[in-house]
PDB file of N, CA and C in Angstrom:
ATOM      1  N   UNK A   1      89.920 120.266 113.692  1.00  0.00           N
ATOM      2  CA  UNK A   1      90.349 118.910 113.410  1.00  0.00           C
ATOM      3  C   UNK A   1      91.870 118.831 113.539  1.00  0.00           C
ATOM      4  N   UNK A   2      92.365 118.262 114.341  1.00  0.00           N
ATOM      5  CA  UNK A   2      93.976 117.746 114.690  1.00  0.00           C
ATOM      6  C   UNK A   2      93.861 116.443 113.805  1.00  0.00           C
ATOM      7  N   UNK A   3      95.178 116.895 112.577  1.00  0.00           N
ATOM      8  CA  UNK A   3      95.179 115.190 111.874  1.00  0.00           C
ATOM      9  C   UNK A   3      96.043 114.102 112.685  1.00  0.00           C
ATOM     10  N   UNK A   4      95.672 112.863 112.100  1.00  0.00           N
ATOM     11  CA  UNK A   4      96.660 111.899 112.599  1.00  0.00           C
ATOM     12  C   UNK A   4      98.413 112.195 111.855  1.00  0.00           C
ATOM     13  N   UNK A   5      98.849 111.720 113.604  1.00  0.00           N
ATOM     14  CA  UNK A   5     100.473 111.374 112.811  1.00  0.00           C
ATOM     15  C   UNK A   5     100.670 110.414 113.413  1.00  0.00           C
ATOM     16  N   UNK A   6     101.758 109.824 112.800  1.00  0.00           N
ATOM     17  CA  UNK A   6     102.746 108.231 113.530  1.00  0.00           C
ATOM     18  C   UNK A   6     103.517 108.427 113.305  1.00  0.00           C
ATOM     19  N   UNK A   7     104.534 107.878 114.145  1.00  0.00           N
ATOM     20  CA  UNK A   7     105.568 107.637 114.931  1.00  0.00           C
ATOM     21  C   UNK A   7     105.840 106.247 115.132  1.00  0.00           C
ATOM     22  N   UNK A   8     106.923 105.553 114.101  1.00  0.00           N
ATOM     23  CA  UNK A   8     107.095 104.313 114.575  1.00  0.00           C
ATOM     24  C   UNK A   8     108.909 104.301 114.478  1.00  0.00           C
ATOM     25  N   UNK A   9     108.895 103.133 115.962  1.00  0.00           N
ATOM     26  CA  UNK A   9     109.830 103.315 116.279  1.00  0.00           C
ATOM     27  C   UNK A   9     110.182 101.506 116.892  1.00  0.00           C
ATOM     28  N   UNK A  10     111.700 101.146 116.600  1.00  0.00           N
ATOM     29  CA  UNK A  10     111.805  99.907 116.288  1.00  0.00           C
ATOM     30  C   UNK A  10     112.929  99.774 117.803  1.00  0.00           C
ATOM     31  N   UNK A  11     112.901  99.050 118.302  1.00  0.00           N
ATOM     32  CA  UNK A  11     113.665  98.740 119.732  1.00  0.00           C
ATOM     33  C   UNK A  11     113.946  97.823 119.884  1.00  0.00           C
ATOM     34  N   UNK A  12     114.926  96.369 120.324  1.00  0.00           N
ATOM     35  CA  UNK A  12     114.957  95.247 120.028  1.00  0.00           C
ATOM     36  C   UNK A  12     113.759  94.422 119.416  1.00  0.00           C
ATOM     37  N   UNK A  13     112.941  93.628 119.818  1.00  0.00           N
ATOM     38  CA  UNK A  13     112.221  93.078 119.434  1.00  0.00           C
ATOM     39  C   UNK A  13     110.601  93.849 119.211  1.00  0.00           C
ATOM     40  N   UNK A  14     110.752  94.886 119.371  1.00  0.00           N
ATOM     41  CA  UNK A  14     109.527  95.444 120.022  1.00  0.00           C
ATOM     42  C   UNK A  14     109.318  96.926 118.555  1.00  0.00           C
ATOM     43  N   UNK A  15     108.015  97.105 117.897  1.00  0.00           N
ATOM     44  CA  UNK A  15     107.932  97.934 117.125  1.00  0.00           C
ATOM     45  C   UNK A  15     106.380  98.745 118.038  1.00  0.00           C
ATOM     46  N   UNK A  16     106.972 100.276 118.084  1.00  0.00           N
ATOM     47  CA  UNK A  16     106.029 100.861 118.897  1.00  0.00           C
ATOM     48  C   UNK A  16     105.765 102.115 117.603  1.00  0.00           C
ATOM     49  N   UNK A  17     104.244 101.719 117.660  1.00  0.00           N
ATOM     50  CA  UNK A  17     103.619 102.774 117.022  1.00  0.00           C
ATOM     51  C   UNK A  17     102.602 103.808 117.367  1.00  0.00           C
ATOM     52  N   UNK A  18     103.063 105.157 117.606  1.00  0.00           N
ATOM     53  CA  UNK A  18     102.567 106.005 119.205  1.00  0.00           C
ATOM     54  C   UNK A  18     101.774 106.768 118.035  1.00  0.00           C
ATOM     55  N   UNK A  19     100.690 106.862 118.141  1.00  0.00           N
ATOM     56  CA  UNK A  19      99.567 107.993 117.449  1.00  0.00           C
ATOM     57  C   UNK A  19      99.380 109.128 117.984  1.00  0.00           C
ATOM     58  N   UNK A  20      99.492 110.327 117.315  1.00  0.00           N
ATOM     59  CA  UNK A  20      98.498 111.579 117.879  1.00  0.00           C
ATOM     60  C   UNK A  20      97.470 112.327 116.564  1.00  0.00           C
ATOM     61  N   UNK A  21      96.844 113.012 117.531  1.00  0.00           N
ATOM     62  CA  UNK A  21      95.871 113.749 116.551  1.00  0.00           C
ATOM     63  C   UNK A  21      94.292 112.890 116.546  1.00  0.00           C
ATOM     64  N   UNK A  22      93.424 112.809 115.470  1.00  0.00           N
ATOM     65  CA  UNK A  22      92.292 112.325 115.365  1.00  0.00           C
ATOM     66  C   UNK A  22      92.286 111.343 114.680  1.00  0.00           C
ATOM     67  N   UNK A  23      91.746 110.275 115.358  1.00  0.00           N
ATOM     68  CA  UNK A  23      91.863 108.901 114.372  1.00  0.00           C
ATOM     69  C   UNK A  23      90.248 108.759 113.908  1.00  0.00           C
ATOM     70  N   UNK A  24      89.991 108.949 112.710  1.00  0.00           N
ATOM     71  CA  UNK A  24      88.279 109.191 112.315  1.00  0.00           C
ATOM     72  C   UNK A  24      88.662 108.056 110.867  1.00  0.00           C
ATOM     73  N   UNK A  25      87.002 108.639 110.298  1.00  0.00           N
ATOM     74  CA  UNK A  25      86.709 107.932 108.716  1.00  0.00           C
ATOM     75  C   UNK A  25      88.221 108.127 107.998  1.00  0.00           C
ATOM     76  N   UNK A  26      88.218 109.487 108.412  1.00  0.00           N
ATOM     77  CA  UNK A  26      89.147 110.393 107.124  1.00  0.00           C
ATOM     78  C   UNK A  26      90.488 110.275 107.637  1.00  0.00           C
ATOM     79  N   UNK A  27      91.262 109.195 108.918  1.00  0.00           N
ATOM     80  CA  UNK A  27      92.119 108.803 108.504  1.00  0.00           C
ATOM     81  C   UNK A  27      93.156 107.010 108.561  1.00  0.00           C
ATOM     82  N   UNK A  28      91.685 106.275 108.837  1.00  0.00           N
ATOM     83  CA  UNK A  28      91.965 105.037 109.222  1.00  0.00           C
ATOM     84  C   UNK A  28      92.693 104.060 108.112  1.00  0.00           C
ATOM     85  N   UNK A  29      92.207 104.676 106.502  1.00  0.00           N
ATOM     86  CA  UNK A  29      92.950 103.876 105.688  1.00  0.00           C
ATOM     87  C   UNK A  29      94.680 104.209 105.623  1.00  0.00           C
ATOM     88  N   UNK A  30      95.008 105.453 106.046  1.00  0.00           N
ATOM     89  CA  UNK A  30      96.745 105.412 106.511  1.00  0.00           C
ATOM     90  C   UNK A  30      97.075 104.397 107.684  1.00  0.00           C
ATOM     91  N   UNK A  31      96.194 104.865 108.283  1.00  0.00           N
ATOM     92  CA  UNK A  31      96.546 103.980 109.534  1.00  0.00           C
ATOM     93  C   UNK A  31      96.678 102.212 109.250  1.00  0.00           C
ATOM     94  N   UNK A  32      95.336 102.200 108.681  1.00  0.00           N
ATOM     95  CA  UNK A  32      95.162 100.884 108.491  1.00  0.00           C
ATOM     96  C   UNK A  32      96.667 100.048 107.359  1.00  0.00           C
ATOM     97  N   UNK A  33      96.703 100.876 107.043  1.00  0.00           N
ATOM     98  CA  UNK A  33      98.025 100.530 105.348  1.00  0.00           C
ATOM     99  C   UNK A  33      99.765 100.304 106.322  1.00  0.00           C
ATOM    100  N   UNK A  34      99.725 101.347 107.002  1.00  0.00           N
ATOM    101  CA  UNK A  34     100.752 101.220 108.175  1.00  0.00           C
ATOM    102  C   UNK A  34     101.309 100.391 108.789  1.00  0.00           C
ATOM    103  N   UNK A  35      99.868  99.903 109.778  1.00  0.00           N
ATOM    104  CA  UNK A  35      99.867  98.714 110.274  1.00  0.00           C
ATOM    105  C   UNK A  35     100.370  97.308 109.559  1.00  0.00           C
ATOM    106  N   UNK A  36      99.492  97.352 108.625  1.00  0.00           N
ATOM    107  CA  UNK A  36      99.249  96.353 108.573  1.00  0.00           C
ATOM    108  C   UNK A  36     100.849  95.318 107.404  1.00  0.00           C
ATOM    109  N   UNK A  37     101.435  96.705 107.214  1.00  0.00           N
ATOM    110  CA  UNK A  37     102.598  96.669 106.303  1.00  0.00           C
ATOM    111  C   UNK A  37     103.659  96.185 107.717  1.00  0.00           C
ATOM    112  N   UNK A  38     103.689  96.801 108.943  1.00  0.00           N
ATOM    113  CA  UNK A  38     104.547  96.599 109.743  1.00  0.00           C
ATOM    114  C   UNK A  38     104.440  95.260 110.439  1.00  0.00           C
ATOM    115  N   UNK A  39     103.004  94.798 110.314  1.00  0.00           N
ATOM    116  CA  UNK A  39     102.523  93.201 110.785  1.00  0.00           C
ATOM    117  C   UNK A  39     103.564  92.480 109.716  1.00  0.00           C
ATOM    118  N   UNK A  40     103.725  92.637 108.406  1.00  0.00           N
ATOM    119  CA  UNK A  40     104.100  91.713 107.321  1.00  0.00           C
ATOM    120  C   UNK A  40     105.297  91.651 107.246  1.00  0.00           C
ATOM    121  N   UNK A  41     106.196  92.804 107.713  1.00  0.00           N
ATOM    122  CA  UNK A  41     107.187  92.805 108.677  1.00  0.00           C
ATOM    123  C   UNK A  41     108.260  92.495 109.504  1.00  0.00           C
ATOM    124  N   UNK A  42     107.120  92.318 110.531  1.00  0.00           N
ATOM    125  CA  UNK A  42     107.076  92.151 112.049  1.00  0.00           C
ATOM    126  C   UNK A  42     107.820  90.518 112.758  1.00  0.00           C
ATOM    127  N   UNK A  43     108.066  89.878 111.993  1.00  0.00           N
ATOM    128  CA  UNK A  43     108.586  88.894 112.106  1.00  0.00           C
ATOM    129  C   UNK A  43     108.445  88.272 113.818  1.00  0.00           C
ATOM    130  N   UNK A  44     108.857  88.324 114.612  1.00  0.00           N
ATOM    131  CA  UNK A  44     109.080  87.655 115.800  1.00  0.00           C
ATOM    132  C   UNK A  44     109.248  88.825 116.422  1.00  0.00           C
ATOM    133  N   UNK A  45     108.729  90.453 116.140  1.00  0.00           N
ATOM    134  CA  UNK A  45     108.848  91.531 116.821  1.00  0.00           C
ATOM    135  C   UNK A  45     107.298  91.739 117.700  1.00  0.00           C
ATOM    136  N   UNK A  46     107.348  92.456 118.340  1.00  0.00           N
ATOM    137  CA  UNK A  46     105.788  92.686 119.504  1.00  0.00           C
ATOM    138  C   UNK A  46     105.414  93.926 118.774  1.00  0.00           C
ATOM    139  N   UNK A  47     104.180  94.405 118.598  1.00  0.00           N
ATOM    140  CA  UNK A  47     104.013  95.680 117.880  1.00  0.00           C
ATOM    141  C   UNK A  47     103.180  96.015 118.998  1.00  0.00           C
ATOM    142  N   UNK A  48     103.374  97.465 119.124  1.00  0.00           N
ATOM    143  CA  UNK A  48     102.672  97.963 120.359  1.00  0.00           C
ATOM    144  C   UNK A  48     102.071  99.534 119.925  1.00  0.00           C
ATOM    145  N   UNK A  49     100.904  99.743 120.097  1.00  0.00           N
ATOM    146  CA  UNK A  49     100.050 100.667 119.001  1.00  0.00           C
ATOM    147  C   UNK A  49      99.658 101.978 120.714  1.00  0.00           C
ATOM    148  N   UNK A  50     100.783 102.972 120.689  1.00  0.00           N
ATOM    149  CA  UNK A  50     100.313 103.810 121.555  1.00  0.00           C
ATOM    150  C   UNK A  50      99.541 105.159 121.585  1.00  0.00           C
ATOM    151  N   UNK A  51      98.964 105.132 122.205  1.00  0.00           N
ATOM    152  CA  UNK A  51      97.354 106.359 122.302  1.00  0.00           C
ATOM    153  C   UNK A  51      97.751 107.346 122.704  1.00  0.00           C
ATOM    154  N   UNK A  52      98.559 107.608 123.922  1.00  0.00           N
ATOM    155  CA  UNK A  52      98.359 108.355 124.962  1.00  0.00           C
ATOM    156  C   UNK A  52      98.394 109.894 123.993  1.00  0.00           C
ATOM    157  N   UNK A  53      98.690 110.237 122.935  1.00  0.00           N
ATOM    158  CA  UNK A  53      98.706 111.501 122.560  1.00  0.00           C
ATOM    159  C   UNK A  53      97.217 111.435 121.563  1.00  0.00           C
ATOM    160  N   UNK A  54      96.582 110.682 121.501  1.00  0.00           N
ATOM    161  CA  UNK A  54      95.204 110.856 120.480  1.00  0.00           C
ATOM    162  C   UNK A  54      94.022 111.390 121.319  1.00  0.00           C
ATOM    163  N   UNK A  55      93.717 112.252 120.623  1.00  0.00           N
ATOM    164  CA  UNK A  55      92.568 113.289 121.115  1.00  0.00           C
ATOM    165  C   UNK A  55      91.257 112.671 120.876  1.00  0.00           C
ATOM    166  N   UNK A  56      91.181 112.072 119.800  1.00  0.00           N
ATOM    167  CA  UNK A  56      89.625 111.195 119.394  1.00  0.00           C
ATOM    168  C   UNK A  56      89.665 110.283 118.382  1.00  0.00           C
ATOM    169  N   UNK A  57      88.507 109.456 118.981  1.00  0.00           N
ATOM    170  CA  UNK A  57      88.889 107.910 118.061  1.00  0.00           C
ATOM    171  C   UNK A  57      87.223 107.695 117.702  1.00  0.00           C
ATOM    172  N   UNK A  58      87.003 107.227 116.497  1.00  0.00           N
ATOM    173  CA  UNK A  58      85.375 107.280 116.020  1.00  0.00           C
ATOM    174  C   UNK A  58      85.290 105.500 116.057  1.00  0.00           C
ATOM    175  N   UNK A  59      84.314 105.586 115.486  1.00  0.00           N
ATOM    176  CA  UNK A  59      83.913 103.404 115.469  1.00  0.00           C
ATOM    177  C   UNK A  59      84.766 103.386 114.462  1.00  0.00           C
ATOM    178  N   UNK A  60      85.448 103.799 113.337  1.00  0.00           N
ATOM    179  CA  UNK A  60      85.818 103.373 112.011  1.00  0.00           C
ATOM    180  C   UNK A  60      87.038 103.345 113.042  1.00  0.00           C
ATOM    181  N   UNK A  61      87.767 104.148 113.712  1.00  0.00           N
ATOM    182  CA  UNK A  61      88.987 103.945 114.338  1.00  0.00           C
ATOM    183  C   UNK A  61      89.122 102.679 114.809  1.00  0.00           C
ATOM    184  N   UNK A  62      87.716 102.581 115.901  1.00  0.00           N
ATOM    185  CA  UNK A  62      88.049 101.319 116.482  1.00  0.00           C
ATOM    186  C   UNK A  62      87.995 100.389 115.730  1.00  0.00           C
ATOM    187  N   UNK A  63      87.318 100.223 114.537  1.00  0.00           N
ATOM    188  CA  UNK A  63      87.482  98.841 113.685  1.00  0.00           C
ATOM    189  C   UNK A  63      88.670  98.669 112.988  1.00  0.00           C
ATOM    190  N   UNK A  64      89.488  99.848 112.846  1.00  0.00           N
ATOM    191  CA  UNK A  64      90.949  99.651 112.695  1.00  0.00           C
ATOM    192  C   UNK A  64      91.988  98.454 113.217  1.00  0.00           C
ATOM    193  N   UNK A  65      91.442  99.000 114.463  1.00  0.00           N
ATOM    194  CA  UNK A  65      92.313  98.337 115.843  1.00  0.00           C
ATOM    195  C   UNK A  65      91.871  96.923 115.882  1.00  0.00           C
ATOM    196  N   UNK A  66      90.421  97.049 115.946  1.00  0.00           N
ATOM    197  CA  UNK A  66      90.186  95.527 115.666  1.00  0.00           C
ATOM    198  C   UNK A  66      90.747  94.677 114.753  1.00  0.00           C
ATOM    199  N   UNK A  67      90.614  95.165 113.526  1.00  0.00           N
ATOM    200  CA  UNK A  67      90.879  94.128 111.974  1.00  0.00           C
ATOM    201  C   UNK A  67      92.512  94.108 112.312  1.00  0.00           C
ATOM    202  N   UNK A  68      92.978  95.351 112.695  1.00  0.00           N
ATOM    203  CA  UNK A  68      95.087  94.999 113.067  1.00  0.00           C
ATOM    204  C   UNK A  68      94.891  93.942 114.107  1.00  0.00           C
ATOM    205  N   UNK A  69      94.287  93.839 115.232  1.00  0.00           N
ATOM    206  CA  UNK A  69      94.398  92.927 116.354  1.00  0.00           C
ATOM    207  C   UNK A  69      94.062  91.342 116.072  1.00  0.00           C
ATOM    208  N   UNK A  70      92.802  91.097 114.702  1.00  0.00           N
ATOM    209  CA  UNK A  70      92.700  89.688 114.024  1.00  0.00           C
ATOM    210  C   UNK A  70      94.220  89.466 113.344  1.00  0.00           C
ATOM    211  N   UNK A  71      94.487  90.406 112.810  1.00  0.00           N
ATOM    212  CA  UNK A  71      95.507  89.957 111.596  1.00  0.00           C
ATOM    213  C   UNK A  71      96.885  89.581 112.778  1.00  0.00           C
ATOM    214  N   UNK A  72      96.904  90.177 113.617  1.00  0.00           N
ATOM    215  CA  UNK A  72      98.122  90.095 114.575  1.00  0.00           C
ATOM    216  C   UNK A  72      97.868  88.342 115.204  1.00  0.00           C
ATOM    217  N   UNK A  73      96.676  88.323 115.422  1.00  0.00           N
ATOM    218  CA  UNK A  73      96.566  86.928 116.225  1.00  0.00           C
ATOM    219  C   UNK A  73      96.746  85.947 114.834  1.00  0.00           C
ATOM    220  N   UNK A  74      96.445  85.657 113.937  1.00  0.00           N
ATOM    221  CA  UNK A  74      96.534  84.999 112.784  1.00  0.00           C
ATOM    222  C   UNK A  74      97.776  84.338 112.063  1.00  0.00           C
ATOM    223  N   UNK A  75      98.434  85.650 112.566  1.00  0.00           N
ATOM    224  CA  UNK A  75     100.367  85.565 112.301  1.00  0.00           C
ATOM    225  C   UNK A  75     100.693  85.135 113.820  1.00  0.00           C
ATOM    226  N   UNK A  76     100.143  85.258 114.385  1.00  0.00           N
ATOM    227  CA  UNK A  76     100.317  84.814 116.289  1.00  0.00           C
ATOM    228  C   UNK A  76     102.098  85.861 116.270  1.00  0.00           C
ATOM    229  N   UNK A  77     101.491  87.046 116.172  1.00  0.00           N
ATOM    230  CA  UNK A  77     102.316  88.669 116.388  1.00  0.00           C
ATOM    231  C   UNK A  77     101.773  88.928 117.837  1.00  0.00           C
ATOM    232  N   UNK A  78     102.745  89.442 118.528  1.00  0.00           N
ATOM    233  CA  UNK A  78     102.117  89.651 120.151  1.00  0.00           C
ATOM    234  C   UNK A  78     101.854  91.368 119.549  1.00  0.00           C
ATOM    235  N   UNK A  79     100.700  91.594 120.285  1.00  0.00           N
ATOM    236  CA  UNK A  79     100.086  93.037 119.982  1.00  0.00           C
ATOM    237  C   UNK A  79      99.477  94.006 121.012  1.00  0.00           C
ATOM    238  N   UNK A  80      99.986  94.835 121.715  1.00  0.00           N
ATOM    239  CA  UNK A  80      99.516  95.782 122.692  1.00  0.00           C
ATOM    240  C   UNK A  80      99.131  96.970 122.778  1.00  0.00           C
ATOM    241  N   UNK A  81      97.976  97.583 123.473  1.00  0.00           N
ATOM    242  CA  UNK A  81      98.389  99.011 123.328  1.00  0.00           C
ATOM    243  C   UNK A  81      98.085  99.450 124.440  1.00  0.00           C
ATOM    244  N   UNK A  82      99.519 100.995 124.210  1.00  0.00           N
ATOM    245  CA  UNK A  82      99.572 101.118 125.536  1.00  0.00           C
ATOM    246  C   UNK A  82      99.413 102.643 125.443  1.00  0.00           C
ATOM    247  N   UNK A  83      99.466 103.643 126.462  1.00  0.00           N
ATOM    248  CA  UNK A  83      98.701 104.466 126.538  1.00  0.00           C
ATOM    249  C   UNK A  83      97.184 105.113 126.699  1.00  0.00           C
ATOM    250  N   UNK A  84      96.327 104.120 127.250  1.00  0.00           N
ATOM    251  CA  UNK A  84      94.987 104.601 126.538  1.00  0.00           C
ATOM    252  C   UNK A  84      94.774 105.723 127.293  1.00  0.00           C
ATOM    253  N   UNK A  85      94.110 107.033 126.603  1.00  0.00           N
ATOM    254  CA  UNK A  85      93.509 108.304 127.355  1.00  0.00           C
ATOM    255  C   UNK A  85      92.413 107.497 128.124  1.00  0.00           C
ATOM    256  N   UNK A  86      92.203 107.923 129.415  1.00  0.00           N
ATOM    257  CA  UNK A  86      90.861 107.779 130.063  1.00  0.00           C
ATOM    258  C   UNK A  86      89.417 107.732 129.649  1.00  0.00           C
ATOM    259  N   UNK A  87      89.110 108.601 128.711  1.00  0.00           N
ATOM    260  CA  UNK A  87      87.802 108.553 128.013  1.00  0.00           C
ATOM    261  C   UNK A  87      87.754 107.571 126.939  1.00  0.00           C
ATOM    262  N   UNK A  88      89.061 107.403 126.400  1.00  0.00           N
ATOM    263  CA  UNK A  88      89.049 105.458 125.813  1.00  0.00           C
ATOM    264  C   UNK A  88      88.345 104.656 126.238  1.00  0.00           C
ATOM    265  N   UNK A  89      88.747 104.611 127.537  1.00  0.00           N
ATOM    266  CA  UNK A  89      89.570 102.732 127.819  1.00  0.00           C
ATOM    267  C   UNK A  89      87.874 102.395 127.958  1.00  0.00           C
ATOM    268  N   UNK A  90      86.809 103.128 127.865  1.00  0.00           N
ATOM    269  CA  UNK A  90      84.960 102.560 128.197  1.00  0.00           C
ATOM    270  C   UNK A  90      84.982 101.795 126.513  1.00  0.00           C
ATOM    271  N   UNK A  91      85.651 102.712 125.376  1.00  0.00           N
ATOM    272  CA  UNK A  91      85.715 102.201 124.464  1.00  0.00           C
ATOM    273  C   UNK A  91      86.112 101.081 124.000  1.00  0.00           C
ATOM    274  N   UNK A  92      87.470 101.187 124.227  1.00  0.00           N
ATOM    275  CA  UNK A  92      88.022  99.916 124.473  1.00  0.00           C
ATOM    276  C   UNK A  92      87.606  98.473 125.165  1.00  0.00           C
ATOM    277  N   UNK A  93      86.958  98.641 126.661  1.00  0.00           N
ATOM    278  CA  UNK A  93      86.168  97.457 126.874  1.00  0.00           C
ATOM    279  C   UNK A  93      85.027  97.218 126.116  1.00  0.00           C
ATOM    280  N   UNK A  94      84.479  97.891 125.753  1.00  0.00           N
ATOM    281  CA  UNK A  94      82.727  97.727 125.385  1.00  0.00           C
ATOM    282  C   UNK A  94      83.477  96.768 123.622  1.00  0.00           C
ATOM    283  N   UNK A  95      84.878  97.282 122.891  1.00  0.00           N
ATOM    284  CA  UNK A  95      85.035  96.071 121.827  1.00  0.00           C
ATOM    285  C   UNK A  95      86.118  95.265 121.961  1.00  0.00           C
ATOM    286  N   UNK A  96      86.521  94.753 123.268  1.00  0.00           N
ATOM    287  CA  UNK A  96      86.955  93.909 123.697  1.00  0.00           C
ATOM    288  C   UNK A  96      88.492  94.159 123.405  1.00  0.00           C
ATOM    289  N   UNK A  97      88.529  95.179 123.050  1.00  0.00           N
ATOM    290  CA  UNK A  97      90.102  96.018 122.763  1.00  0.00           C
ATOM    291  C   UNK A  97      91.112  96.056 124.389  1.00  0.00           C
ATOM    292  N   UNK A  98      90.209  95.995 125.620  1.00  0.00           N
ATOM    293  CA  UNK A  98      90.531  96.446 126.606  1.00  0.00           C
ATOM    294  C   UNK A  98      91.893  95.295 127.144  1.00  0.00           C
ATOM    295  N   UNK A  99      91.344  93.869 126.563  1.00  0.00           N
ATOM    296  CA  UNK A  99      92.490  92.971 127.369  1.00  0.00           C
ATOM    297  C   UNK A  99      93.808  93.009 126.373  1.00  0.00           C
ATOM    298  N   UNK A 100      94.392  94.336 125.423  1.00  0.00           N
ATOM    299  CA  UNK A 100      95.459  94.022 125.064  1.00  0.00           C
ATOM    300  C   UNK A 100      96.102  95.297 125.381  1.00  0.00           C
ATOM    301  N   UNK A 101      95.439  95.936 126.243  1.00  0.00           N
ATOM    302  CA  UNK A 101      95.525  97.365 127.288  1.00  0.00           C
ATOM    303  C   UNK A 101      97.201  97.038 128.238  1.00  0.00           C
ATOM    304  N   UNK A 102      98.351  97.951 128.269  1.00  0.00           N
ATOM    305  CA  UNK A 102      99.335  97.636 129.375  1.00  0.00           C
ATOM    306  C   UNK A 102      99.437  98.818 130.022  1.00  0.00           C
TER     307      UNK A 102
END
């Protein structure tokens, strides 16, 4: 098991939060607390949630991404993610995660 880490990092308008390790059950409520603190935030900033170093993502992961991606549209927060590993991105389309893909 590789745990999750983050990495957030603030650039003019733009807050990029690059993940590695395993995003599972056992670690979506950090993740989720993270987020969702940097949405409240986030003021007129773009938050951009990057993959390219995550080894594996379970359904609880992806419902992460989801419930950050409602709360982002709600505050009308522009929200992207970029990096996806290849064995993602089937994930990503099949929960509609795919059109905030760059």
């Amino acid at each position: 098991m590789d745990p999750l880490h983050l990495t957030t990092t603030r650039r003019a308008d733009t807050l990029t939060v690059s993940l590695s390790g395993e995003l599972d059950i056992a670690t979506t409520e950090a993740l989720r607390g993270h987020l969702l603190t940097l949405l409240r935030e986030a003021g007129q900033a773009r938050l951009v949630i990057e993959l390219s170093r995550l080894s594996f993502i379970d359904a609880a992961g992806l419902g992460i991404l989801i419930s950050v991606r409602n709360q982002a549209r709600r505050q009308q927060t522009p929200m992207r993610i970029a990096g996806v590993p290849p064995a993602m991105r089937r994930l990503l389309r099949i929960t509609g995660l795919e059109t905030l893909t760059t």
